[in-house]
N, C-alpha and C. Protein backbone atom coordinates (compact mmCIF):
# COMPACT_ATOMS: atom_id res chain seq x y z
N UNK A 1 0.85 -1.18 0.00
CA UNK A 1 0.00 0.00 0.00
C UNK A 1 0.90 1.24 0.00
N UNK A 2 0.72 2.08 -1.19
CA UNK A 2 1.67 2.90 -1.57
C UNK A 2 1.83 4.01 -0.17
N UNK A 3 0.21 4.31 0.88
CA UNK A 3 0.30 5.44 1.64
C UNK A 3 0.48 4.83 2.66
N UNK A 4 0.32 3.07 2.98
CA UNK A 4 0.65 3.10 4.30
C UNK A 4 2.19 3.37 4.78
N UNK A 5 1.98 4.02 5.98
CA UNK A 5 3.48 4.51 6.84
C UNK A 5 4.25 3.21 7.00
N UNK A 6 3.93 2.25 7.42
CA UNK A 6 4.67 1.18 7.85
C UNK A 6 5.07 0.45 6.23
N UNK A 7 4.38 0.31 5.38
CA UNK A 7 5.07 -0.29 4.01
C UNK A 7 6.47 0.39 3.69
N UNK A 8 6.08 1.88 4.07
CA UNK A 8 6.84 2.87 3.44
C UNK A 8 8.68 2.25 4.34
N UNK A 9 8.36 2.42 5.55
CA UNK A 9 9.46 1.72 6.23
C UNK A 9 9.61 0.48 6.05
N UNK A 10 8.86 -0.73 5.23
CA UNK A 10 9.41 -1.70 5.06
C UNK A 10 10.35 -2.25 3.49
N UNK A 11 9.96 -0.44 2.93
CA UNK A 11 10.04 -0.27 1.54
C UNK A 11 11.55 0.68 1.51
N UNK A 12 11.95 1.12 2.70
CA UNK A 12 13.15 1.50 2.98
C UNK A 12 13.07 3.42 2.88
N UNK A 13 11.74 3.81 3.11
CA UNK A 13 11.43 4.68 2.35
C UNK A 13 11.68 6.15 3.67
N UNK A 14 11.65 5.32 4.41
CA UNK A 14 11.32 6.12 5.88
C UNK A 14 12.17 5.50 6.66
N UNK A 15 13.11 5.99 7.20
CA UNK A 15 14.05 5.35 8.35
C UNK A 15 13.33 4.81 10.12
N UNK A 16 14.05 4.03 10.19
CA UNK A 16 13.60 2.80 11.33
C UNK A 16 14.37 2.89 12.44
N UNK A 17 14.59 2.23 14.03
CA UNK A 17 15.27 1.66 14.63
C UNK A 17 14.89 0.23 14.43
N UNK A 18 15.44 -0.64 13.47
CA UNK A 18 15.46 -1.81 13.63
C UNK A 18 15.78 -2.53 14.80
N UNK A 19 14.98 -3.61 15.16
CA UNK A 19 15.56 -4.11 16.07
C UNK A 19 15.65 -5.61 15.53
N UNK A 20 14.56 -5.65 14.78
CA UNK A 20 14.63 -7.68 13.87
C UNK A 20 14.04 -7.81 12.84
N UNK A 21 14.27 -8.03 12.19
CA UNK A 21 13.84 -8.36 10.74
C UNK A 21 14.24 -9.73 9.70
N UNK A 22 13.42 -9.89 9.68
CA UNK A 22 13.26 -11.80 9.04
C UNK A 22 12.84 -11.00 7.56
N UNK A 23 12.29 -12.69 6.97
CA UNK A 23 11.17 -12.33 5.52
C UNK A 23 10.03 -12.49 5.85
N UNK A 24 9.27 -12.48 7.22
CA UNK A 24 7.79 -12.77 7.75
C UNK A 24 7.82 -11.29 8.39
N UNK A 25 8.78 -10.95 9.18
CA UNK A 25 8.20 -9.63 9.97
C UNK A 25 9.34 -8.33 10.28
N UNK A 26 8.98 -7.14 10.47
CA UNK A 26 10.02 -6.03 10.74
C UNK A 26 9.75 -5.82 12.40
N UNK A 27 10.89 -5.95 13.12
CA UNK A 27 10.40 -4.76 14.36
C UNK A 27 11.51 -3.76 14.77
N UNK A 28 10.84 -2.69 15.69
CA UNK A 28 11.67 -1.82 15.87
C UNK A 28 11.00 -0.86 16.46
N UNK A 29 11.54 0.21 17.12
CA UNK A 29 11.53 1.30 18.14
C UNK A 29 10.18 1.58 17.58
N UNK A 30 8.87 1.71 18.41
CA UNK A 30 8.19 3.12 18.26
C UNK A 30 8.86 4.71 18.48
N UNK A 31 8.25 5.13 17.56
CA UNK A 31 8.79 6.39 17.59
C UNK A 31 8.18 7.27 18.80
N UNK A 32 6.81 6.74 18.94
CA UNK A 32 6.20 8.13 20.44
C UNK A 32 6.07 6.81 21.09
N UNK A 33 7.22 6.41 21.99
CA UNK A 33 6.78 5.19 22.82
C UNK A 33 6.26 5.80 24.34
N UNK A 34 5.73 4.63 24.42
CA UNK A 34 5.03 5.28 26.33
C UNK A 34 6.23 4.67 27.39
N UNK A 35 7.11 3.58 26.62
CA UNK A 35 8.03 3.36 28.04
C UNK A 35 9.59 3.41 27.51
N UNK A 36 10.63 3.25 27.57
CA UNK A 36 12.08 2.82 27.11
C UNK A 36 11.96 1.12 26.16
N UNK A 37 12.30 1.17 25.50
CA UNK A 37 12.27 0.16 24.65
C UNK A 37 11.04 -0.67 23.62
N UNK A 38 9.75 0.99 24.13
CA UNK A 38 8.83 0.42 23.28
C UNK A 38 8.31 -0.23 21.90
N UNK A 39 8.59 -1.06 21.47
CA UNK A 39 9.00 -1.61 20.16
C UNK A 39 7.49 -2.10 19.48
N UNK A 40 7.53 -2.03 17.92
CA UNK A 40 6.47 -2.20 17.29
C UNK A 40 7.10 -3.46 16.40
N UNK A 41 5.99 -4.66 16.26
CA UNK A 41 6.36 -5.54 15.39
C UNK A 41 5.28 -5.56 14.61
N UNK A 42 5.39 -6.05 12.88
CA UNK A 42 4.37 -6.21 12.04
C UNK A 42 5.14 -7.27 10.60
N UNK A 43 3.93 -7.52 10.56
CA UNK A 43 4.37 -8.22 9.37
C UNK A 43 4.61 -7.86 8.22
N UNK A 44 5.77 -8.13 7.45
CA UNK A 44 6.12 -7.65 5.79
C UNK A 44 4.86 -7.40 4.96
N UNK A 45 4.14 -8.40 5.19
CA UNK A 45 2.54 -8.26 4.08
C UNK A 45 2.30 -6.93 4.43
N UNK A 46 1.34 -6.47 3.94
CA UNK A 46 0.33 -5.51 4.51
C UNK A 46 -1.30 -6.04 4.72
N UNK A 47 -1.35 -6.04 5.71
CA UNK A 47 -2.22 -6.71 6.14
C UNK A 47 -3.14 -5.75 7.57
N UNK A 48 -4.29 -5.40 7.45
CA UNK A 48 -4.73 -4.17 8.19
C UNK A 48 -5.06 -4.70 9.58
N UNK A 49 -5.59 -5.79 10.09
CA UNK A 49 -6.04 -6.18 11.49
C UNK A 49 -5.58 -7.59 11.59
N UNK A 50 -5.84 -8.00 12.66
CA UNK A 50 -5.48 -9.40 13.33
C UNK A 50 -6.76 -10.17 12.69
N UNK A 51 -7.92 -9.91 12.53
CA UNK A 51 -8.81 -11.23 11.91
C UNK A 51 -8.65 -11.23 10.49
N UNK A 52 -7.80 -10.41 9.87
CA UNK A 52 -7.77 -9.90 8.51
C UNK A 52 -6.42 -11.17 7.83
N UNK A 53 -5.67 -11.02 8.94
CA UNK A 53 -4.74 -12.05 8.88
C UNK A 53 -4.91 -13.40 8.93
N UNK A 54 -3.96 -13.94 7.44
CA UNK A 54 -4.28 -15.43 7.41
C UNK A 54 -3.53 -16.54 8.70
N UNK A 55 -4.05 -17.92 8.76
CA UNK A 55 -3.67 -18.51 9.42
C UNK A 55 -2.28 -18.61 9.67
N UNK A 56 -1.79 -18.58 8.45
CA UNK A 56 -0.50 -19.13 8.49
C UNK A 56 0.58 -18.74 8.85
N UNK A 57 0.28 -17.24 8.45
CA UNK A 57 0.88 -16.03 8.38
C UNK A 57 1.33 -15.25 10.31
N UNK A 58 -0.07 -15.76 10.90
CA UNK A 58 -0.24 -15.03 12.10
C UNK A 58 0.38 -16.67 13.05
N UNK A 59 0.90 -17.34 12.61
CA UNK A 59 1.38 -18.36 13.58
C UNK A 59 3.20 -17.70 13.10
N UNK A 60 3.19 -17.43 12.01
CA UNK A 60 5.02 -17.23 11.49
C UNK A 60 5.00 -16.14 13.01
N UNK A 61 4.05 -14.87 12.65
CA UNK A 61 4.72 -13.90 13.80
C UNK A 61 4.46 -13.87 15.11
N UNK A 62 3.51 -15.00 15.30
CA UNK A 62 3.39 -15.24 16.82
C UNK A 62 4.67 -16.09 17.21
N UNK A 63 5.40 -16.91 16.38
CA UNK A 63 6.48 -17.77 16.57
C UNK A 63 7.41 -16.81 16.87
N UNK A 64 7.47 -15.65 16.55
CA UNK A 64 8.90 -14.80 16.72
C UNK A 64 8.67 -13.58 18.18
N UNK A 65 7.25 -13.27 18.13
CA UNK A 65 6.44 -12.16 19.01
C UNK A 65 7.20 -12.79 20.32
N UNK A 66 7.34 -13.74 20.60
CA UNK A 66 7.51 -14.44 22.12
C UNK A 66 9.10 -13.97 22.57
N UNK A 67 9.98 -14.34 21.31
CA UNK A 67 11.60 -13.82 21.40
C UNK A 67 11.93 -12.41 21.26
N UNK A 68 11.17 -12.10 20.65
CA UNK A 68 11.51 -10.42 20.45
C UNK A 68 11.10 -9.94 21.77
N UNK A 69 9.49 -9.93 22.27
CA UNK A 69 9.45 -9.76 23.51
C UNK A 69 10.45 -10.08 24.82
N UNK A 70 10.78 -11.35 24.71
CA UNK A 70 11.65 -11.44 25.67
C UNK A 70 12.80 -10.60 25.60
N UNK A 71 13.39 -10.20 24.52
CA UNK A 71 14.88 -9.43 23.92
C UNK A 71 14.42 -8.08 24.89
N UNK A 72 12.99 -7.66 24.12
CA UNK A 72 13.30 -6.38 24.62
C UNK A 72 12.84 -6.07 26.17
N UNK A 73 12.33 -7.22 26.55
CA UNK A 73 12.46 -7.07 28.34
C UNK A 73 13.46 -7.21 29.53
N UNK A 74 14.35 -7.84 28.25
CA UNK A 74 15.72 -8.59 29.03
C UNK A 74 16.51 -7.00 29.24
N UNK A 75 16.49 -6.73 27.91
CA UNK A 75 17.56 -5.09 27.27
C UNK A 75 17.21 -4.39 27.92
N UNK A 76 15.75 -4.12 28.66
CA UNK A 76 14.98 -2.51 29.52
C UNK A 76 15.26 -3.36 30.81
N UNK A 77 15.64 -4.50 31.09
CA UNK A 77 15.63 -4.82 32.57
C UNK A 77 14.32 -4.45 33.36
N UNK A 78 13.25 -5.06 32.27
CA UNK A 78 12.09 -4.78 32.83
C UNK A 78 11.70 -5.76 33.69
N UNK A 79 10.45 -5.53 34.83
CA UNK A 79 10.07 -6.22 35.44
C UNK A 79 8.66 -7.03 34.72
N UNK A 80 8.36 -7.03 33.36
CA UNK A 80 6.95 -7.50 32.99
C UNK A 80 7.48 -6.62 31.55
N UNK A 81 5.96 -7.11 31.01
CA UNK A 81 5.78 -6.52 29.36
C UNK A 81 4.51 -6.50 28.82
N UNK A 82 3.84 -5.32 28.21
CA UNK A 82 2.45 -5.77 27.34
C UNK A 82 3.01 -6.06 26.16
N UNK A 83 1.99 -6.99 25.74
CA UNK A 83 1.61 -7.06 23.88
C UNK A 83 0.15 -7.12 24.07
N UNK A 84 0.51 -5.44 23.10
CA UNK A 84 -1.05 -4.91 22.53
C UNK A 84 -1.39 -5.04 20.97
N UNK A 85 -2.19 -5.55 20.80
CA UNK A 85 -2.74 -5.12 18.91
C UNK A 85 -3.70 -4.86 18.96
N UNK A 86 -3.73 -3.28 18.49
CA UNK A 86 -5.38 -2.38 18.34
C UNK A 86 -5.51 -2.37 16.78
N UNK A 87 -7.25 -3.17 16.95
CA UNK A 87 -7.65 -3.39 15.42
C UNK A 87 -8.91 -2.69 15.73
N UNK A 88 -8.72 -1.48 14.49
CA UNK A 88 -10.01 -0.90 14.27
C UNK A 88 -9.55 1.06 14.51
N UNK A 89 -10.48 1.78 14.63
CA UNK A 89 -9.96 3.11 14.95
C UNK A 89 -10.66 3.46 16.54
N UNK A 90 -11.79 2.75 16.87
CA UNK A 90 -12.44 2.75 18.19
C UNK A 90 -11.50 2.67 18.86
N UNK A 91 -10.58 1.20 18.71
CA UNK A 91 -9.41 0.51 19.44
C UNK A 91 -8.16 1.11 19.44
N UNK A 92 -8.11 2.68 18.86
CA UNK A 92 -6.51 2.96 19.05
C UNK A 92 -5.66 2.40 17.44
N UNK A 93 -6.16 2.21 16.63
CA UNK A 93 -5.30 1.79 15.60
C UNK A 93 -5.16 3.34 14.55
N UNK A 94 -3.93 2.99 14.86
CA UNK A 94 -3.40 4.69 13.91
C UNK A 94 -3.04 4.45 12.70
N UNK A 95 -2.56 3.50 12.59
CA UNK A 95 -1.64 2.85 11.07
C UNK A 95 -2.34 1.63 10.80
N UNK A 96 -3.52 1.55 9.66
CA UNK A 96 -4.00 0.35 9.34
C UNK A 96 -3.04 -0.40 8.51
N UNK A 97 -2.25 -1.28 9.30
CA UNK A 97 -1.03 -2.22 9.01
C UNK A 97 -1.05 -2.80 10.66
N UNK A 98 -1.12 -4.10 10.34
CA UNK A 98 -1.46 -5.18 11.39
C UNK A 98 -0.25 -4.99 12.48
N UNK A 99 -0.40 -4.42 13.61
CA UNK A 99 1.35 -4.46 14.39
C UNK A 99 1.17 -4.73 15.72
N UNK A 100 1.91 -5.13 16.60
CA UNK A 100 1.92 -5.22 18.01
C UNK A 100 3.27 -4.50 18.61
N UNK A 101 2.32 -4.29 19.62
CA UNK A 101 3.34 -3.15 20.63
C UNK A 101 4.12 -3.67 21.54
N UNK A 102 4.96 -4.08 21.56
CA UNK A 102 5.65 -4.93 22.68
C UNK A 102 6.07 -3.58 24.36
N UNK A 103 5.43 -3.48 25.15
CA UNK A 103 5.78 -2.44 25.77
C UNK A 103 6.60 -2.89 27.16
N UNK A 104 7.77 -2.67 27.45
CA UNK A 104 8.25 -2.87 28.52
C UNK A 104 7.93 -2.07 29.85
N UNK A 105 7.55 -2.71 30.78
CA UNK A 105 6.94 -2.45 32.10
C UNK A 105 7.94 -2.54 33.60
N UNK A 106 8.07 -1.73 34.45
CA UNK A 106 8.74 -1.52 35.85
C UNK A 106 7.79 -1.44 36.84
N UNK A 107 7.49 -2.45 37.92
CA UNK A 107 6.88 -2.52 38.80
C UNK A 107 6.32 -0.87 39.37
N UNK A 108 5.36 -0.65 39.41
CA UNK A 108 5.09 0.51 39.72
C UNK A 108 4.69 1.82 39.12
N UNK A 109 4.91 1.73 37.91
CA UNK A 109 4.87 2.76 36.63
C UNK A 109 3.89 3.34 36.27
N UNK A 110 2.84 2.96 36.51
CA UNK A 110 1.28 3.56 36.52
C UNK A 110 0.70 3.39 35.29
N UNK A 111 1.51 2.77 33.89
CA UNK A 111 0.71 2.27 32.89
C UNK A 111 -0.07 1.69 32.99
N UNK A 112 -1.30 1.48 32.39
CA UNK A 112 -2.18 1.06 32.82
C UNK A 112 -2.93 0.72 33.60
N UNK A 113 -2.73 1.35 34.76
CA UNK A 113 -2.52 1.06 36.36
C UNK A 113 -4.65 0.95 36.40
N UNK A 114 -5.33 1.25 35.70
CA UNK A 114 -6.57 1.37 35.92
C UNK A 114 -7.44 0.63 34.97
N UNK A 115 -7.68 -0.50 35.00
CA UNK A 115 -9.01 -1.57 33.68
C UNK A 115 -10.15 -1.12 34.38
N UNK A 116 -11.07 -0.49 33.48
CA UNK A 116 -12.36 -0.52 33.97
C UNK A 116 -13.54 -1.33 33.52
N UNK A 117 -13.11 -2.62 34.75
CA UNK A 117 -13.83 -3.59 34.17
C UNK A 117 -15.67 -3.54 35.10
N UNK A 118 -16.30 -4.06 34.72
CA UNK A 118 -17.79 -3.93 34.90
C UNK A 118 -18.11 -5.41 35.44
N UNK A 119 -19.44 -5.40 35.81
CA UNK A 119 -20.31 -7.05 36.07
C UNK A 119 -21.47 -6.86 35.05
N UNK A 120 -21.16 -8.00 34.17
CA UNK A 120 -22.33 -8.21 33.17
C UNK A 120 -23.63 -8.46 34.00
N UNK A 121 -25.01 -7.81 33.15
CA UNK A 121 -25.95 -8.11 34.16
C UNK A 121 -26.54 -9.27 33.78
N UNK A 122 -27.58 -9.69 34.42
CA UNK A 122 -28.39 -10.84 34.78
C UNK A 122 -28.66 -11.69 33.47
N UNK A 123 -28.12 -12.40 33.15
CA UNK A 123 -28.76 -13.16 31.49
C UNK A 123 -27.93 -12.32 30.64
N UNK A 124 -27.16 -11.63 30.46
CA UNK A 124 -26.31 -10.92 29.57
C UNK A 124 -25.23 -11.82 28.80
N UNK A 125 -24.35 -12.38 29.77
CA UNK A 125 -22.91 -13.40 29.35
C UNK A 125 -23.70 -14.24 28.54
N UNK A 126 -24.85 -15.18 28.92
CA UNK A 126 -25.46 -15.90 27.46
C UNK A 126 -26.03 -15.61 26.27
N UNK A 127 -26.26 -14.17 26.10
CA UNK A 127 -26.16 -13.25 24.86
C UNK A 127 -25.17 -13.44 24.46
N UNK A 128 -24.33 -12.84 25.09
CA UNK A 128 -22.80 -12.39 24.42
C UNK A 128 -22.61 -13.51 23.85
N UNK A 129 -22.36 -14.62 24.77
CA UNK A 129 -21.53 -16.30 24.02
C UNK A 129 -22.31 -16.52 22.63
N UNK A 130 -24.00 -16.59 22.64
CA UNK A 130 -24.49 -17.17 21.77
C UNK A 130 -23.68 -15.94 20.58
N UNK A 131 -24.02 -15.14 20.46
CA UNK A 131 -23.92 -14.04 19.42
C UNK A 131 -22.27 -14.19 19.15
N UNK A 132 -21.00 -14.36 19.85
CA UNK A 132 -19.84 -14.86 19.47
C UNK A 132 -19.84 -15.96 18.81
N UNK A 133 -20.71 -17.22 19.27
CA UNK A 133 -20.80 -18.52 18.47
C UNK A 133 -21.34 -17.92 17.05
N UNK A 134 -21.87 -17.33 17.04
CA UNK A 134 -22.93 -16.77 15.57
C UNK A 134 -21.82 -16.81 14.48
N UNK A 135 -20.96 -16.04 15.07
CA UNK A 135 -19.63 -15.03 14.25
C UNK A 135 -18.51 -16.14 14.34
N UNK A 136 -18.92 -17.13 14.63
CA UNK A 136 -17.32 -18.00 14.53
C UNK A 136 -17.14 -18.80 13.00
């Protein structure tokens, strides 16, 4: 995709902090990261979300997501790590090109320090399931 940002860097077009790069996936520094070593991984395809992605494809970069993560938790001497992938624009997705955020975490840091999670009400969760089974 000639306008996406991330092709453009896999197209050499836009400079990177590489950190790994195979023929399945690129990663490397976010540029506005939220912690020290915040790193973005995605796959060479262009490919816009995680359900958009084929089977085969999303097992190559889950096979590598696990080592890279570890690299860059080992390197920040972090105590923990997220992996985030926001699909959609509701969800935070800025660059429709499929990527995960590998974010390194220090006990105490206040990222995310707040889920605002809820209690489904009365007969609700067997909505939800049936209507997920619908979509499978």
């Amino acid at each position: 995709m000639s306008s996406c940002i991330f092709c453009k860097i896999l197209a050499g077009e836009i400079p990177a902090a590489k950190i790994y790069e195979d023929d399945v996936v690129l990663a490397f520094l976010d540029i506005g990261p939220i912690s020290d070593g915040h790193t973005l991984m995605m796959p060479r395809q262009h490919i816009e979300t995680l359900h958009d992605c084929p089977s085969d494809i999303l097992g190559q970069i889950c096979s590598r997501l696990g080592k890279i993560a570890g690299a860059v938790a080992k390197a920040m001497n972090s105590d923990g790590y997220n992996v985030l992938c926001n699909n959609g624009g509701a969800a935070g997705q800025v660059v429709e090109h499929l990527h995960f955020h590998i974010i390194p975490r220090k006990t105490g840091d206040k990222l995310f320090h707040h889920w605002p999670s809820y209690k489904y009400r009365q007969g609700q969760t067997e909505d939800i399931v049936t209507s997920i089974k619908k979509n499978l």
